[in-house]
C-alpha atoms as a PDB file:
ATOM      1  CA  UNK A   1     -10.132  24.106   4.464  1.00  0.00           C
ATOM      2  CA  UNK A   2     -12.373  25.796   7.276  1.00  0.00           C
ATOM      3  CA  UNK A   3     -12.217  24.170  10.242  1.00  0.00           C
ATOM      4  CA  UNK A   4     -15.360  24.802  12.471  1.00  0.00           C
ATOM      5  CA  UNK A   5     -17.442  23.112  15.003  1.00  0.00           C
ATOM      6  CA  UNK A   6     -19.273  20.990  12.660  1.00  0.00           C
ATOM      7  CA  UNK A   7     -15.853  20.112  11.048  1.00  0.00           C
ATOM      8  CA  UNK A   8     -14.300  18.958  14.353  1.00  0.00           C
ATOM      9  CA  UNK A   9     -16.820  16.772  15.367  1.00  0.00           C
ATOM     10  CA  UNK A  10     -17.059  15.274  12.578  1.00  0.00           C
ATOM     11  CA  UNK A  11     -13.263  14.246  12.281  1.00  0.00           C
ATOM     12  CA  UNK A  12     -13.784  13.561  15.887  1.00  0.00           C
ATOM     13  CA  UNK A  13     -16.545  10.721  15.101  1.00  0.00           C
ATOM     14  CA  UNK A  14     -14.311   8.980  12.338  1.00  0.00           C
ATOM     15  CA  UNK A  15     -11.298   8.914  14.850  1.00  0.00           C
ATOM     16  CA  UNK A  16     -13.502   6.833  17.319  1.00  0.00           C
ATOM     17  CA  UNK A  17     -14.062   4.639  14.581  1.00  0.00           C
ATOM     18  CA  UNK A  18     -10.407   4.390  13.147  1.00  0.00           C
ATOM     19  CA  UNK A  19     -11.902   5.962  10.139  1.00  0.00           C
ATOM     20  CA  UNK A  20     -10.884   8.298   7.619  1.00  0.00           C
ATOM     21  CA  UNK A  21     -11.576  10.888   4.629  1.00  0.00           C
ATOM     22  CA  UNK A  22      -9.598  10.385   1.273  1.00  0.00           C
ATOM     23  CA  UNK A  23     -11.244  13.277   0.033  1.00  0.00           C
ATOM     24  CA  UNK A  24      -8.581  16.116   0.575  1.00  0.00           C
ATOM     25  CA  UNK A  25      -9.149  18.338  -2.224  1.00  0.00           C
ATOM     26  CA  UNK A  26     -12.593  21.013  -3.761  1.00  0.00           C
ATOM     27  CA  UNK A  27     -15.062  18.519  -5.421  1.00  0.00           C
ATOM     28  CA  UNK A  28     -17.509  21.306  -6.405  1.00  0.00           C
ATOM     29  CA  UNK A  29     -15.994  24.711  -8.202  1.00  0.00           C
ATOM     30  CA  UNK A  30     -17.981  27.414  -9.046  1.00  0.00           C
ATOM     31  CA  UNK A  31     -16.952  30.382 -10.336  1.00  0.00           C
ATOM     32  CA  UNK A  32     -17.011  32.255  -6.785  1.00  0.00           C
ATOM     33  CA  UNK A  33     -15.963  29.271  -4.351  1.00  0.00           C
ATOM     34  CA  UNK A  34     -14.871  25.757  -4.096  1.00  0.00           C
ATOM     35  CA  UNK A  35     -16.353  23.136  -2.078  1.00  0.00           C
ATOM     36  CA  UNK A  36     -15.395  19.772  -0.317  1.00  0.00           C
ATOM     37  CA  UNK A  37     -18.908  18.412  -0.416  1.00  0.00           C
ATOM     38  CA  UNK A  38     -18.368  14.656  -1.723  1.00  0.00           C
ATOM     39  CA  UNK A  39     -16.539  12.378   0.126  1.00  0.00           C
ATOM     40  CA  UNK A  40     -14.750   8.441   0.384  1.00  0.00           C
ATOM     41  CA  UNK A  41     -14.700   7.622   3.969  1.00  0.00           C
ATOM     42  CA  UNK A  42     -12.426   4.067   4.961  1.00  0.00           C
ATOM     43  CA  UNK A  43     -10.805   2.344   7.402  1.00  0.00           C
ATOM     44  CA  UNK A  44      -7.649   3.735   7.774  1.00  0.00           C
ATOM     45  CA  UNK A  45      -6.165  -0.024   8.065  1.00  0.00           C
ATOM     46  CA  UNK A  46      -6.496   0.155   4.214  1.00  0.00           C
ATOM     47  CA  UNK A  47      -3.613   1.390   3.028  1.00  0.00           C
ATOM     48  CA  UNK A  48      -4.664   4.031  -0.103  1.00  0.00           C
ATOM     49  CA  UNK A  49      -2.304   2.969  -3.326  1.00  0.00           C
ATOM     50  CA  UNK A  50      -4.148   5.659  -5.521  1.00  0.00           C
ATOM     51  CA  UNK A  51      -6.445   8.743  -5.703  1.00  0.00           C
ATOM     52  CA  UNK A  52      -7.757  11.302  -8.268  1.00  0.00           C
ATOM     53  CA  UNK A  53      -9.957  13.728  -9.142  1.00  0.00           C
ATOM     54  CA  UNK A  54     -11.785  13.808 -12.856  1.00  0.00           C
ATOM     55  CA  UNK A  55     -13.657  16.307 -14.485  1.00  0.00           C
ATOM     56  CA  UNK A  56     -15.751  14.085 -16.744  1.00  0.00           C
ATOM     57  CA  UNK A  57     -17.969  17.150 -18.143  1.00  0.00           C
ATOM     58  CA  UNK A  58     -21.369  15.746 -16.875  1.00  0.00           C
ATOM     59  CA  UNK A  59     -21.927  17.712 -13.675  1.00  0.00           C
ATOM     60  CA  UNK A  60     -20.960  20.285 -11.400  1.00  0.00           C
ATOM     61  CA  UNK A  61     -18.960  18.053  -9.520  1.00  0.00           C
ATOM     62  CA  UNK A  62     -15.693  16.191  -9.561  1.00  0.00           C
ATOM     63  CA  UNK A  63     -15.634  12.342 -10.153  1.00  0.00           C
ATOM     64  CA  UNK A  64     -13.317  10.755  -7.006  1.00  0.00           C
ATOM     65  CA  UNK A  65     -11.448   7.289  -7.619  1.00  0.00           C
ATOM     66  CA  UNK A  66      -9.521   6.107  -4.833  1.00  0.00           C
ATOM     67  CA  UNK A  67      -7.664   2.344  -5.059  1.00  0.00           C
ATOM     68  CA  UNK A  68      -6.712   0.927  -1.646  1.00  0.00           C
ATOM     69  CA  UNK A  69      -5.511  -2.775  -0.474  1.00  0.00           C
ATOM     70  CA  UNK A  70      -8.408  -4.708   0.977  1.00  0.00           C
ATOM     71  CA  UNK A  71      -6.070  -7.659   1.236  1.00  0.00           C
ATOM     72  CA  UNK A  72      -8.327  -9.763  -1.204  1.00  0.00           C
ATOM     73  CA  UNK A  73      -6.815 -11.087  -4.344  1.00  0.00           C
ATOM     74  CA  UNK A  74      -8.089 -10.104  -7.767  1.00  0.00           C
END
């Protein structure tokens, strides 16, 4: 991943909030590049139990599902 200006202040922003990106991975691929341009942003006092990426075939992009413990029962 490119890490530039833009990049740094935006990690910097969700660190001030105790925030992160689950997203880690391309959610856009074209033939000529890839791109991280969708993303899950959470607390990071949710522990994630579960991510993937799906191609479901509709769109250029990548479906995202991410599970993580709220601490609410079902």
């Amino acid at each position: 991943m490119v890490k530039n200006k833009k990049f740094q202040e935006t990690q910097n922003l969700l660190e001030n909030y105790n925030m992160m990106n689950t997203v880690r991975f391309p959610t856009r691929i074209t033939p000529c590049i890839e791109y991280l341009i969708d993303i899950i942003i959470i607390y990071k006092d949710n522990p994630i139990l579960s991510k993937a990426v799906i191609d479901l075939g509709f769109s250029d992009h990548l479906t995202q599902i991410v599970g993580i413990n709220s601490g609410r029962k079902k």
